[in-house]
Every structure is written in structure tokens, then in C-alpha cells.
Protein backbone atom coordinates (compact mmCIF):
# COMPACT_ATOMS: atom_id res chain seq x y z
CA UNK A 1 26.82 23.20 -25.61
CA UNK A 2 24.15 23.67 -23.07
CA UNK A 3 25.87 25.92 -19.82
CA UNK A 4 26.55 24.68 -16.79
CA UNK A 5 25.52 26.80 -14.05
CA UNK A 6 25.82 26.83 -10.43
CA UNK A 7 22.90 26.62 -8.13
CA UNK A 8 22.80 27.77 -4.57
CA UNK A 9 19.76 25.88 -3.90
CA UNK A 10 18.49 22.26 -4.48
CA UNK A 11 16.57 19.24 -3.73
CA UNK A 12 12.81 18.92 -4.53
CA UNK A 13 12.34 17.90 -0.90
CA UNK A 14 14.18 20.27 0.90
CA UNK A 15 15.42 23.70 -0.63
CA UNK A 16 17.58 25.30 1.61
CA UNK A 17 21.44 25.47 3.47
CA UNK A 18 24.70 26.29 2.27
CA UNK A 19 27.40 23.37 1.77
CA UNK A 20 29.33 22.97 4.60
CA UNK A 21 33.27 23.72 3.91
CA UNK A 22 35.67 22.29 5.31
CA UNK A 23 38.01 24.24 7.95
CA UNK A 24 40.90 21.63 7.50
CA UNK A 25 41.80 18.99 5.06
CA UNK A 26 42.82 15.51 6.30
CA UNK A 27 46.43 14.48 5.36
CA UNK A 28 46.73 11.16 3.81
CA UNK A 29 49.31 10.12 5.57
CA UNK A 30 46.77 10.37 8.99
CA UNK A 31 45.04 7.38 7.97
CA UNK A 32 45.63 3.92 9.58
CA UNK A 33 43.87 1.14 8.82
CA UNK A 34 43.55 -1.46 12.82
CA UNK A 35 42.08 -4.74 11.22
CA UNK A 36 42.27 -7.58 9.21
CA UNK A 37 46.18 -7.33 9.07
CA UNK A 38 46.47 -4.09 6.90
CA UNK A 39 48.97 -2.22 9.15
CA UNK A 40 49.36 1.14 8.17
CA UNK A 41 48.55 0.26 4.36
CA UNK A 42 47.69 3.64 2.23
CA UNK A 43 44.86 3.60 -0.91
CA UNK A 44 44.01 5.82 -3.43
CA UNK A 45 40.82 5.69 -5.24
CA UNK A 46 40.98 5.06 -8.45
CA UNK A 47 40.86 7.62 -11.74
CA UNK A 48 39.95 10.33 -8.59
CA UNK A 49 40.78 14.09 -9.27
CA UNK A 50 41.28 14.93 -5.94
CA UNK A 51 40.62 12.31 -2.76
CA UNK A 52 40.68 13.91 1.03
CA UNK A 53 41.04 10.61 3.77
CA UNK A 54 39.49 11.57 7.33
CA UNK A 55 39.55 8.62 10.00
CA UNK A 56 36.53 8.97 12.62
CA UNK A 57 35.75 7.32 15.75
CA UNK A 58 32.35 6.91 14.30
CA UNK A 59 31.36 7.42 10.87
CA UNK A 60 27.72 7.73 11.64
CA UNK A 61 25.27 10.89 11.17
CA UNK A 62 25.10 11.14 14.74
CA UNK A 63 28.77 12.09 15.21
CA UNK A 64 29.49 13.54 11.68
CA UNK A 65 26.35 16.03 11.56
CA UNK A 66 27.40 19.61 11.66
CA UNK A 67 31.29 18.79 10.64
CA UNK A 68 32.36 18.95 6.80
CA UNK A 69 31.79 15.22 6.57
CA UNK A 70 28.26 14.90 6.17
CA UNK A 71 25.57 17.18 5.10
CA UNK A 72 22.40 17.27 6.98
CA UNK A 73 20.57 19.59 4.06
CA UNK A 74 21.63 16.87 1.67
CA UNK A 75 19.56 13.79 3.50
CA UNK A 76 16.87 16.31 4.94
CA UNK A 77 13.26 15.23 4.50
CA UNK A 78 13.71 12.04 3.32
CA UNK A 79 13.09 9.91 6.92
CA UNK A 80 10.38 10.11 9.43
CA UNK A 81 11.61 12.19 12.66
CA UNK A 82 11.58 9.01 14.84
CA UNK A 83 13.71 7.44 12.65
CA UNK A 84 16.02 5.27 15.16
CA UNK A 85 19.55 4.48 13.18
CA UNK A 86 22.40 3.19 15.19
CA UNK A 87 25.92 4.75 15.54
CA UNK A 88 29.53 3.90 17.17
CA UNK A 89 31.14 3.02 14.03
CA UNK A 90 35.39 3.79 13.77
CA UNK A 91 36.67 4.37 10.56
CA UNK A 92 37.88 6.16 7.88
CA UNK A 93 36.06 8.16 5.28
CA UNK A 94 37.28 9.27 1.65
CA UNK A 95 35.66 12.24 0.08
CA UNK A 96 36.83 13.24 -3.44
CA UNK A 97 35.77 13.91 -6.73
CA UNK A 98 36.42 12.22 -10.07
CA UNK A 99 37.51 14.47 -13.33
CA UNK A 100 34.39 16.37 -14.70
CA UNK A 101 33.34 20.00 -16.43
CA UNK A 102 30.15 20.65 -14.55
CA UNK A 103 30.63 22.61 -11.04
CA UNK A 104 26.86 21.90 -10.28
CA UNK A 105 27.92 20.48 -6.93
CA UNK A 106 29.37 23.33 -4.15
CA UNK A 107 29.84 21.28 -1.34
CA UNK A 108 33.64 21.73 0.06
CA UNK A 109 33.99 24.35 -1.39
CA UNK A 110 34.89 22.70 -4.58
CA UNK A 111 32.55 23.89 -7.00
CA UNK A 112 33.11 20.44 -9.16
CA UNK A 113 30.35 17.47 -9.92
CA UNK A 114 31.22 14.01 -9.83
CA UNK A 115 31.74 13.86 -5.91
CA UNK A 116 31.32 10.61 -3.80
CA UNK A 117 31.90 9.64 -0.57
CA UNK A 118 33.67 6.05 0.62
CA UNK A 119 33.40 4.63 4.55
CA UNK A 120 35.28 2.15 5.63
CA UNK A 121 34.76 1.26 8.55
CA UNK A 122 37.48 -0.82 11.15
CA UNK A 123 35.28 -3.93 11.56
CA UNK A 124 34.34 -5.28 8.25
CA UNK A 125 32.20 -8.19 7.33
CA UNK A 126 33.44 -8.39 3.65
CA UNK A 127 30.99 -6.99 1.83
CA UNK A 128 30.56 -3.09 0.30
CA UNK A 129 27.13 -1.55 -0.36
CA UNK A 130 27.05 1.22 -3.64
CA UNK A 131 24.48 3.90 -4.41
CA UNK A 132 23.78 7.49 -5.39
CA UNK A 133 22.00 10.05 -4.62
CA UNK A 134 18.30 10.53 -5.39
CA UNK A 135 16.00 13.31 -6.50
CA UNK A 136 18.87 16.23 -7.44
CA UNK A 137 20.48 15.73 -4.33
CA UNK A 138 23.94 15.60 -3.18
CA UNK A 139 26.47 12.18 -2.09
CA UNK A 140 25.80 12.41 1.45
CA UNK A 141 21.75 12.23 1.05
CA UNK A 142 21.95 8.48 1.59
CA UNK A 143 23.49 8.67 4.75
CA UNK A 144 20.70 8.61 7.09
CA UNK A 145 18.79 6.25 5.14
CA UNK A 146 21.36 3.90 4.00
CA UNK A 147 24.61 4.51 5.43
CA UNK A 148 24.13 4.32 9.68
CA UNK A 149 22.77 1.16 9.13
CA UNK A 150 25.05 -0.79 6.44
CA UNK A 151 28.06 0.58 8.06
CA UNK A 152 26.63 -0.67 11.42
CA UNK A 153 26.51 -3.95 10.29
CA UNK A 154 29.81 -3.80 8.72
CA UNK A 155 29.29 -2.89 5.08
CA UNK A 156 31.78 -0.48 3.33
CA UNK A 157 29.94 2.07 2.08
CA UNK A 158 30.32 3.96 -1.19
CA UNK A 159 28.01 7.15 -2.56
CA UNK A 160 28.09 9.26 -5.58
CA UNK A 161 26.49 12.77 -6.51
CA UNK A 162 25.51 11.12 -9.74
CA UNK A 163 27.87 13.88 -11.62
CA UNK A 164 25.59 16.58 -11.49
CA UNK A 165 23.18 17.83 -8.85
CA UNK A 166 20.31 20.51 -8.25
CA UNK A 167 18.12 21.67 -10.15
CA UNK A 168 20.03 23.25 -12.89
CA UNK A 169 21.31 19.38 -13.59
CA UNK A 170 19.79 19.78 -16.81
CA UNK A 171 22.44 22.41 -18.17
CA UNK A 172 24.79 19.48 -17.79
CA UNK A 173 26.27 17.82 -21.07
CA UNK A 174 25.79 18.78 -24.38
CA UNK A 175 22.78 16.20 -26.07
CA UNK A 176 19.58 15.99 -24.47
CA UNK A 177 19.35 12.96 -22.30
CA UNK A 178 23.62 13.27 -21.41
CA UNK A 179 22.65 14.54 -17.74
CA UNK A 180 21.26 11.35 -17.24
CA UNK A 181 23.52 9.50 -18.93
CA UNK A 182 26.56 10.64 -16.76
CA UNK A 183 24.18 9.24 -13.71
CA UNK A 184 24.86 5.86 -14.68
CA UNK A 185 28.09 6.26 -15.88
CA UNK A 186 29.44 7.52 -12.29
CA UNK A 187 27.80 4.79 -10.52
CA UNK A 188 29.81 2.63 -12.46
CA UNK A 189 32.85 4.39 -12.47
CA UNK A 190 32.49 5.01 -8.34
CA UNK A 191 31.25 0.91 -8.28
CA UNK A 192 34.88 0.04 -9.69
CA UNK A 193 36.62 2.30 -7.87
CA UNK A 194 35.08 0.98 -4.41
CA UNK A 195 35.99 -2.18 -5.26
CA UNK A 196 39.48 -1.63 -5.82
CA UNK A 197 39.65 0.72 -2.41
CA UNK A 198 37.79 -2.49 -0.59
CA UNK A 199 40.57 -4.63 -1.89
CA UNK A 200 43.86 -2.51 -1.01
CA UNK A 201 42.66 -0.99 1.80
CA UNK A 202 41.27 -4.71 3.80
CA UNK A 203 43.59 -6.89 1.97
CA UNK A 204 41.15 -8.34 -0.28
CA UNK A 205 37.96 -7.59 -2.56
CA UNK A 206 34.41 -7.38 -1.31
CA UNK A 207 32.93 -11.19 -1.15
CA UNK A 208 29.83 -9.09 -2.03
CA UNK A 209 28.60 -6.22 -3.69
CA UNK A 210 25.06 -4.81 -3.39
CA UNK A 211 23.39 -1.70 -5.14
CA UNK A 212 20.56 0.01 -3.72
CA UNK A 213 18.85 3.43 -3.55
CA UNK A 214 15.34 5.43 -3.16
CA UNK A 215 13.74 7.14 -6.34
CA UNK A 216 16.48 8.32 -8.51
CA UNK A 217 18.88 6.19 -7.08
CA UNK A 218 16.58 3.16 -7.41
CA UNK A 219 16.61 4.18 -10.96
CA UNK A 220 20.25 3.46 -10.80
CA UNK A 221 19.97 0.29 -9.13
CA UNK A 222 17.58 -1.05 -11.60
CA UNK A 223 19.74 0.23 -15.14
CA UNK A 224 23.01 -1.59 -12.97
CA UNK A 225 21.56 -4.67 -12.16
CA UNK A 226 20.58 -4.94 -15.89
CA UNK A 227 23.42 -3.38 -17.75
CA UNK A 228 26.19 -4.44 -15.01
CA UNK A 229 25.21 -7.34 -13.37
CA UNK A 230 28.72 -8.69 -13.41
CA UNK A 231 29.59 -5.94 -11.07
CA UNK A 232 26.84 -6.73 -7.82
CA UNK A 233 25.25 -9.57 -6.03
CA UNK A 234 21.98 -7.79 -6.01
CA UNK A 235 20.08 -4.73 -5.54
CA UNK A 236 17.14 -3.38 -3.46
CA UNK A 237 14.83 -1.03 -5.60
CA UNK A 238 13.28 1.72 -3.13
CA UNK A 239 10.48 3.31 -5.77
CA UNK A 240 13.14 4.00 -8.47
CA UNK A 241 11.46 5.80 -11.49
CA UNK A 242 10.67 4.46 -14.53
CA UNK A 243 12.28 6.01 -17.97
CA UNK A 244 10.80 4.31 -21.14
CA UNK A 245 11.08 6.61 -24.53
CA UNK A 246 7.27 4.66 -25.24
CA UNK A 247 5.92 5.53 -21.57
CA UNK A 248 5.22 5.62 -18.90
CA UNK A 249 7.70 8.36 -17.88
CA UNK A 250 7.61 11.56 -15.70
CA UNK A 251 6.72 13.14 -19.16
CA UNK A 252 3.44 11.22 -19.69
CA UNK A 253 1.81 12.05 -16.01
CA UNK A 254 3.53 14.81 -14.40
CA UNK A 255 2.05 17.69 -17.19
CA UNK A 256 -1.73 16.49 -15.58
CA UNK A 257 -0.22 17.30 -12.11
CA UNK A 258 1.13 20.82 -13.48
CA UNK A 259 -2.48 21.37 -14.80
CA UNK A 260 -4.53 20.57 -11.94
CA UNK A 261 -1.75 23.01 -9.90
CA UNK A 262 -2.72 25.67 -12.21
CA UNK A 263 -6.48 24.70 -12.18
CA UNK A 264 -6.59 23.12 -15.42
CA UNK A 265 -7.34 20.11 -14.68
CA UNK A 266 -9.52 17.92 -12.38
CA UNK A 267 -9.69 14.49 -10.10
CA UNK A 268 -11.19 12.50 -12.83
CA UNK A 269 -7.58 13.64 -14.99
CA UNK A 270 -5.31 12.82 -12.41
CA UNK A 271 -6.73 9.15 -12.03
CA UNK A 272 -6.52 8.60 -15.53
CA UNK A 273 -3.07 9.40 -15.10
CA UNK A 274 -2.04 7.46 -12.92
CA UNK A 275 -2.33 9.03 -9.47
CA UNK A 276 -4.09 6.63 -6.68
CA UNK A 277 -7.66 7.69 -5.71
CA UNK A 278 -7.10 8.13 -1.74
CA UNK A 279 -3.79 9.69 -2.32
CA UNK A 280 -5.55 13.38 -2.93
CA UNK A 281 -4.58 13.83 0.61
CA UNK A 282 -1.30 14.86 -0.38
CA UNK A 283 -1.41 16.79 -3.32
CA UNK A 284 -1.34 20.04 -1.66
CA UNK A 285 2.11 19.08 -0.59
CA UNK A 286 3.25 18.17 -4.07
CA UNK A 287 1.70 21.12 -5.56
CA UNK A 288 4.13 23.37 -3.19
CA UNK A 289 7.41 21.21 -3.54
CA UNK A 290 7.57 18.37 -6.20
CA UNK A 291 5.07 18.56 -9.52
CA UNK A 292 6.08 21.97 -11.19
CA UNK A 293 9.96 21.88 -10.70
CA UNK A 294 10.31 17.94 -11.49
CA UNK A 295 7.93 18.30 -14.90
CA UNK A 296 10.22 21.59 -16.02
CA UNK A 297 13.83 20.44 -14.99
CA UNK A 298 13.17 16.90 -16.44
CA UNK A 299 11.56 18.27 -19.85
CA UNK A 300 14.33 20.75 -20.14
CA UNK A 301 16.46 17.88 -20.17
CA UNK A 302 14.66 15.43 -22.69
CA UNK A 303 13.07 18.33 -24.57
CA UNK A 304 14.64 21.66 -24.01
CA UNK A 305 13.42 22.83 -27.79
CA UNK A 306 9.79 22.48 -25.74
CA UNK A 307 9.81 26.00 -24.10
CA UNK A 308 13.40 27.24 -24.03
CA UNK A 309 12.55 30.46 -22.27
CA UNK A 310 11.61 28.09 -19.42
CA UNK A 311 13.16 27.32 -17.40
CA UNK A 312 16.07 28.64 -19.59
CA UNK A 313 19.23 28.35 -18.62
CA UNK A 314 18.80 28.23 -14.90
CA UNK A 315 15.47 26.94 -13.10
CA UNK A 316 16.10 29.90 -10.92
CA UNK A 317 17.80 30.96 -7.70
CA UNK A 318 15.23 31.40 -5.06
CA UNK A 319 12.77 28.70 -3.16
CA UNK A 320 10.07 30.52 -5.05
CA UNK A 321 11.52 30.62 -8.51
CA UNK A 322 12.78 27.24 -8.47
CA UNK A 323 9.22 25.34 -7.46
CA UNK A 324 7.34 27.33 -9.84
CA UNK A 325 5.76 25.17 -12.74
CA UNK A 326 6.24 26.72 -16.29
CA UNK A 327 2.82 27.24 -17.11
CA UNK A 328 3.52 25.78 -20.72
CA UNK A 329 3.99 22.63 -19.48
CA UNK A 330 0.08 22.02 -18.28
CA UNK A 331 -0.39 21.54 -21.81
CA UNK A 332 3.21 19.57 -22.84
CA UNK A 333 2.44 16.52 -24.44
CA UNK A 334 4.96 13.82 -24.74
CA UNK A 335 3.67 11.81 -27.41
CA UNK A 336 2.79 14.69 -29.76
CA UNK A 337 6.98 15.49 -29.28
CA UNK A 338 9.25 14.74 -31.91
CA UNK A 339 10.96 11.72 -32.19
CA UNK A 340 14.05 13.02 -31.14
CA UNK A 341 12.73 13.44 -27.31
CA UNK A 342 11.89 9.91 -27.47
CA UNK A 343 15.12 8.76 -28.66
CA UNK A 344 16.89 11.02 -25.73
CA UNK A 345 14.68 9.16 -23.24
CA UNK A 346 15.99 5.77 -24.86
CA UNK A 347 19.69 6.80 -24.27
CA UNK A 348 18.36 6.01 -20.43
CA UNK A 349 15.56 3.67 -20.40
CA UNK A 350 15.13 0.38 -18.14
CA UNK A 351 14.56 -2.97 -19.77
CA UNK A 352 13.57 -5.30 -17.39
CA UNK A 353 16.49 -7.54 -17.88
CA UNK A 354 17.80 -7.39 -14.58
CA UNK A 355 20.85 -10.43 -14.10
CA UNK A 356 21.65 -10.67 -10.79
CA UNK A 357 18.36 -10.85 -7.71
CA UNK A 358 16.78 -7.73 -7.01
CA UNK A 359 14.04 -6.22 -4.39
CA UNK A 360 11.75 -3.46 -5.16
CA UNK A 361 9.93 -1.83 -2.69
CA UNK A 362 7.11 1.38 -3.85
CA UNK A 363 4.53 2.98 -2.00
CA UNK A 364 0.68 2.42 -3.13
CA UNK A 365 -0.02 5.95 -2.14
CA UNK A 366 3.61 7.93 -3.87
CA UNK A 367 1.63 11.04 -5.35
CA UNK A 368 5.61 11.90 -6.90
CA UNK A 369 5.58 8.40 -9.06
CA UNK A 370 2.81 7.00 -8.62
CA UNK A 371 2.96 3.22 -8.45
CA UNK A 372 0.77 2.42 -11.24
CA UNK A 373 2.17 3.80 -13.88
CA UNK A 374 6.18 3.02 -12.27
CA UNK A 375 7.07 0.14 -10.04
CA UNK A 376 3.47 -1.43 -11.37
CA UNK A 377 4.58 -1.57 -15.26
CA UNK A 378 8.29 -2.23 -13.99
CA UNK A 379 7.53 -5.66 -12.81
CA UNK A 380 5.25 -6.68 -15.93
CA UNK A 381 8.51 -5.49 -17.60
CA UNK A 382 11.01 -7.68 -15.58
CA UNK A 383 8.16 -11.07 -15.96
CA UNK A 384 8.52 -10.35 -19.51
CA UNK A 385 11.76 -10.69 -19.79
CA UNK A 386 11.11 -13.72 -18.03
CA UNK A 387 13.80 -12.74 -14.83
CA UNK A 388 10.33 -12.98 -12.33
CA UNK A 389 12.64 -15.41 -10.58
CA UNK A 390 15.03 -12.94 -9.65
CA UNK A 391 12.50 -10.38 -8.56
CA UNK A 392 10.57 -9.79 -5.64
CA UNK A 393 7.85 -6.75 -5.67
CA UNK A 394 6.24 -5.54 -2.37
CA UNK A 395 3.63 -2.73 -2.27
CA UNK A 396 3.65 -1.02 0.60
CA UNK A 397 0.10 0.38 1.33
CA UNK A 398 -0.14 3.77 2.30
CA UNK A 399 3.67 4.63 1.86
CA UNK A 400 4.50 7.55 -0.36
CA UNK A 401 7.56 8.98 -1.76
CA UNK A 402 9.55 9.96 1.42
CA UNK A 403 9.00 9.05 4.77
CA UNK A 404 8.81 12.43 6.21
CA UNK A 405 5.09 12.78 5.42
CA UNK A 406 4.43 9.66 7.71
CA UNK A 407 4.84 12.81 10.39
CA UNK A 408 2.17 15.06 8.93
CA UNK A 409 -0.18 12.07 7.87
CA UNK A 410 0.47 9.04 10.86
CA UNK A 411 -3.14 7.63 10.71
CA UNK A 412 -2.66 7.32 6.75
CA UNK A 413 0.47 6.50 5.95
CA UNK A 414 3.62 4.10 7.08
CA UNK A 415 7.14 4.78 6.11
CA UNK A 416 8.76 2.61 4.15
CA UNK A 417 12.15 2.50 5.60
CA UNK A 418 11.47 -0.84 7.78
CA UNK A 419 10.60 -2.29 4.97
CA UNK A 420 13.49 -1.30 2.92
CA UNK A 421 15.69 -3.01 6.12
CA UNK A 422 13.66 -5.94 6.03
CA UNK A 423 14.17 -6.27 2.10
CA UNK A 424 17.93 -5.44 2.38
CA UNK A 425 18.08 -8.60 4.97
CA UNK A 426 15.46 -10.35 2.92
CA UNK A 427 18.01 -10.16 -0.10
CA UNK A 428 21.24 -10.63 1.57
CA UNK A 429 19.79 -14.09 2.89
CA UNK A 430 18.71 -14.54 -1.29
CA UNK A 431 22.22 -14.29 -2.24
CA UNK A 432 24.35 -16.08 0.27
CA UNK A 433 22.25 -18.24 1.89
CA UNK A 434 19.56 -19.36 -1.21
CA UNK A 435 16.91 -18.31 0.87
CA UNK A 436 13.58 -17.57 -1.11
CA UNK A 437 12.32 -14.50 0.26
CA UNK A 438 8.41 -14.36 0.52
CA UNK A 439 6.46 -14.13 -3.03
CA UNK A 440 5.46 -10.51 -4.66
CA UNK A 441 2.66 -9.26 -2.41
CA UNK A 442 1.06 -5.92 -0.86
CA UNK A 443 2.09 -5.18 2.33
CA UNK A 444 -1.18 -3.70 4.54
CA UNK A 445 -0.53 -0.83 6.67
CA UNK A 446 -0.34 -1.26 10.28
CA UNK A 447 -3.61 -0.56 12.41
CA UNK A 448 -1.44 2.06 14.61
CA UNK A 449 1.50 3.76 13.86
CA UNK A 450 4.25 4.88 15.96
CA UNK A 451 8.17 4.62 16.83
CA UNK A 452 7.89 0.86 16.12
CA UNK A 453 7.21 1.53 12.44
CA UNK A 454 10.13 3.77 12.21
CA UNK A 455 13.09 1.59 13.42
């Protein structure tokens, strides 16, 4: 049995800030539910270990930043700093956790994985929005991105941890591949337990169900929407990563990125891998935050016979130790593997048999997954599987993997976020109203950026 282990620091975006604990616990018996006729009705969620109810006069970042109900570490770095969201939502929230052996996650204090996060707020339009968290992150890293705005609009509003975060996620499970695994299985799990909340709590279940997420998270949208399609309406796809035990995978392009870091390789091997000429610009960046710790914590899942003095059985507990590349995997080749790593990466790989309508959005210029060798080969995958009809792809030119660089980089890049609003709109009007939304195409950046771009 590989260890679990907890880590103090996470997220390949942001490494940084202690969990926030909670100074007092709300009481169950606090929480009243003011519309659609529910009274003073009581819920529970579902198969939950241990559920905490909290009822806000706004459930938004704005009012819930620096209190034990959201964590601003856990969604830092993911939007552009002019992000507008709205806010002046009433509500209650649920946080709990579901039964698990990894204590990967620290926030509240309770040292256990398998955490989520349910919002329900007082005015309700019938419908409940699921996702998880991306990169190694935590269940409240959606909640600038995702949640302000859904729950604006009305949505309940469900988000899991994925059942293990940071990134020691690897030391999760027993099998290679099982960290993974457990990702999908707790969106799932947290999917039916919404659903059920939705229903007791309003009086009746969700009329609709959508799954979204960014990166990871889009991951899990796309293996829902084709392994549970019974259980959603549809799905946007923000860049999720591609897992295929034939490739492309992280395995087959991130080892060229590790080389060039440690001066191995050139240019001319990062285009043949994938990365988008014109993206160099932001290499650097990658170099310092993303390449070396997602190649090691991602092979030490899938492979960890590779190198298993690195990262061993923690990827480290400083900034410094945690970002460093293990310098054996400039030359890790994922083809020359056994055929065991291959059939780990099959316990998790996407099909392109998505059932219900889905949106995916991916950024021409993401130097973390780049689009060529990802969202590119995803759609062939989907058309050949002949469900083209319910997919939509849109490009977004000069978008990369997370918003914040738009900051750094304004007269290069655009954030993706409108975009991802526009395609969550774009798909809601799919579903319920049979509106075609507008055919696969690449969206050109704007001649000028500015706040506009960001809304």
C-alpha cells in the first residue's frame, strides 16, 4: 500500500497558505430554508461522514473570503485580477466530507480527503451545477470561477476535492492509476448526493443538472458526460486534459518540457511535442511553477517503479522542493514503459463517447496542455465516435491555461473566462431551448484588452 501523507503545501498555480479552521461549527438545527414552500425542512447529504450546515446572507466570495467557508489560497491564480463576479446571494452552505483513508486534504482542520462543498441558495431556478476541483487543488477552487456566477443566477451549486488533493495525491490508493480513479468516483458519488439534497431541501429534484470544470476538472466533465450521462443535461469542458494509455497524455509531452528546463532540450523539441510556436513567451513561467512538479507527481502515479527515489514518498514540503523536476524524468519515456503503465492510464482514459451535449473551450496558446496534442485530438475523438452533434469546440486564440497570465501578458493573451460564460449560456439554451449554438470555430483575440474581456 502506497502511504498517504499529508502536505502543507499545494497547487501547481499557487503554493502557499494554511487552511483556514473554523472557530465555530454551525448547528444543524440553525438552518431554515425561506422559499419554494420548504418551511423549516432539515437535509442530510447523503452517505456523508460528517456534514456542517452554515446559512449566509450571501454565499458569494466577496462575503465568504477570509471566514472558514471559502478558501482564497484554494481558487488563487486561476482568474485575471479584473475579474468582475457578482455577489448578494442568501443561502445556506453544507461543507462535509464523505468516508475515506487519505487525510491529504487539511482544510477545517479535518485532516480527511473526500471534502465537498454544497450552496443552496434561497432563490432557486431549478437547476444544480456539479464540479471538482482542478490541478491538485482543494473544493472551494471553483468558487471564483464557477460558483459567484451560477449561484447568482440561481444554480445550486455542488464541489468536490476529488478525494485527494496536493501534490502528494499520488500516495493515495494502493494500484497505480487508483488516485485518479477515486476522482471520478467522488464526482459521482457528490453528483448523487446533490441531487438528493436539491430534492429534500426545495421540495423537488433539479429540472437540470450540468457538469463543468477547468483542466482537471474538465477532465471530469468529459469521463461523466461519457460514462454517466444519465446523471447531467450537459457539460462545459474548460481545457480538461486528455488521458489515453496510447497517447497523447501528460506522459508523452511533459518529459520534453522537463528537458528543455534542465537544458536538454531545444525549440525545435518542444514543437514536435506539441507546444504552440508563439507560446515560448511563457515558458519561463512554466519552467518555475507547472512542468517539473506535474511530469513527477503524475508519473509517480502511473509509473512509480520509474524512479522511486523521486519523488518518493512525498514530492516534498517546501515551494522549492515541491516545483523541482526529477532530473530522471528529462529522459522518461512513456512508450518504452511497460505495459502495465499503460494499462494504469486505461483505468482513466476518455473515449469520446460523450451522451448528453457538451462545450469545450481550450486555449491555442496553454503551454500546461497544449491544445494540439489535448482538446485538438479530443474532438477527432468525440467525431469518431460519431457524437460531433453533441459537441461544440471553440479555440480561443491566445488564451492559456489560467487566466491570471492575461495580467502579466495583456497585449498577447485573453482570458478565457467570458468565454466559458458565454459557452455555459450557449449550452443551457442547447438543452432547454434546442438552440444550436454556433459551429466549432477559433475564436480571434480581441485587438485591445481590458476590463471588458474580464467580465
Amino acid at each position: 500500500m502506497r502511504p498517504s501523507r499529508r502536505s502543507t503545501l499545494f497547487s501547481a498555480a499557487v503554493l502557499a497558505a494554511a487552511a483556514l479552521t473554523p472557530t465555530t461549527s454551525a448547528r444543524a438545527d440553525d438552518v431554515r430554508a425561506n422559499n419554494a414552500g420548504t418551511g423549516r425542512r432539515r437535509v442530510r447529504v447523503p452517505g456523508a461522514e460528517r456534514q456542517e450546515f452554515s446559512r449566509h446572507d450571501d454565499l458569494t466570495t466577496s462575503a465568504l473570503i477570509g471566514t472558514p467557508y471559502t478558501d482564497a489560497a484554494d481558487w488563487a491564480g486561476l482568474a485575471a485580477k479584473d475579474t468582475q463576479n457578482p455577489s448578494g446571494v442568501p443561502g445556506v452552505q453544507i461543507d462535509g466530507y464523505f468516508p475515506g483513508s487519505s487525510r491529504l486534504n487539511t482544510l477545517h482542520g479535518w485532516n480527511h480527503d473526500a471534502q465537498f462543498v454544497i450552496r443552496l441558495p434561497d432563490s432557486w431556478n431549478g437547476k444544480l451545477v456539479v464540479t471538482g476541483a482542478p490541478g491538485v487543488r482543494k473544493q472551494y477552487s471553483m468558487d471564483e470561477l464557477v460558483s459567484d456566477w451560477v449561484l447568482a443566477q440561481g444554480y445550486a451549486y455542488a464541489c468536490t476535492d476529488k478525494g485527494n488533493t496536493g501534490p502528494d495525491f499520488y500516495t493515495d490508493g494502493e494500484r497505480p492509476g487508483d488516485a485518479l480513479v477515486e476522482w471520478n468516483r467522488r464526482t459521482t458519488q457528490l453528483t448523487l448526493a446533490a441531487k438528493a439534497v436539491v430534492a429534500r431541501y426545495y421540495g423537488h429534484a433539479p429540472r437540470r443538472t450540468y457538469m463543468t470544470g477547468i483542466s482537471n476538472s474538465g477532465y471530469l466533465t468529459r469521463w461523466q458526460l461519457e460514462n454517466h450521462p444519465e446523471l447531467y443535461d450537459g457539460g462545459v469542458d474548460w481545457e480538461g486534459a486528455l488521458w489515453r494509455p496510447e497517447g497523447p497524455n501528460l506522459l508523452t509531452f511533459l518529459p520534453t518540457a522537463v528537458a528543455r528546463q534542465l537544458g536538454r532540450a531545444g525549440d525545435a523539441d518542444m514543437y514536435a511535442a506539441g507546444f504552440a510556436r508563439g507560446s515560448e513567451f511563457l515558458w519561463p513561467y512554466h519552467e518555475k511553477v507547472y512542468w517539473g512538479l506535474t511530469q513527477k507527481i503524475y508519473r509517480a502515479e502511473f509509473d512509480p517503479g520509474y524512479d522511486p527515489a523521486c519523488p518518493g514518498a512525498s514530492a516534498g514540503t517546501t515551494a522549492e522542493q515541491i516545483l523541482a523536476p526529477c532530473p530522471s524524468d528529462a529522459a522518461y519515456d512513456y512508450a518504452a514503459r511497460p505495459g502495465t503503465v499503460r494499462d494504469a492510464v486505461a483505468r482513466v482514459s476518455l473515449t469520446g463517447r460523450i451522451g448528453k451535449p457538451m462545450i469545450t473551450l481550450h486555449g491555442t496558446l496553454d503551454a500546461l496542455l497544449p491544445i494540439s496534442v489535448q482538446s485538438d485530438v479530443y474532438a477527432r475523438m468525440v467525431a469518431a465516435r460519431g457524437r460531433s452533434r453533441l459537441h461544440r469546440y471553440y479555440r480561443i486564440e491566445g488564451g492559456n491555461h489560467v487566466d491570471s497570465l492575461y495580467d502579466a501578458f495583456p497585449d498577447r493573451l485573453q482570458p478565457i473566462l467570458p468565454h466559458y460564460r458565454a459557452a455555459f449560456t450557449a449550452l443551457t439554451a442547447w438543452v432547454e431551448r434546442h438552440e444550436e449554438p454556433p459551429a466549432s470555430r477559433t475564436v480571434p483575440r480581441p485587438a485591445s484588452g481590458g476590463p471588458a474581456e474580464t467580465k
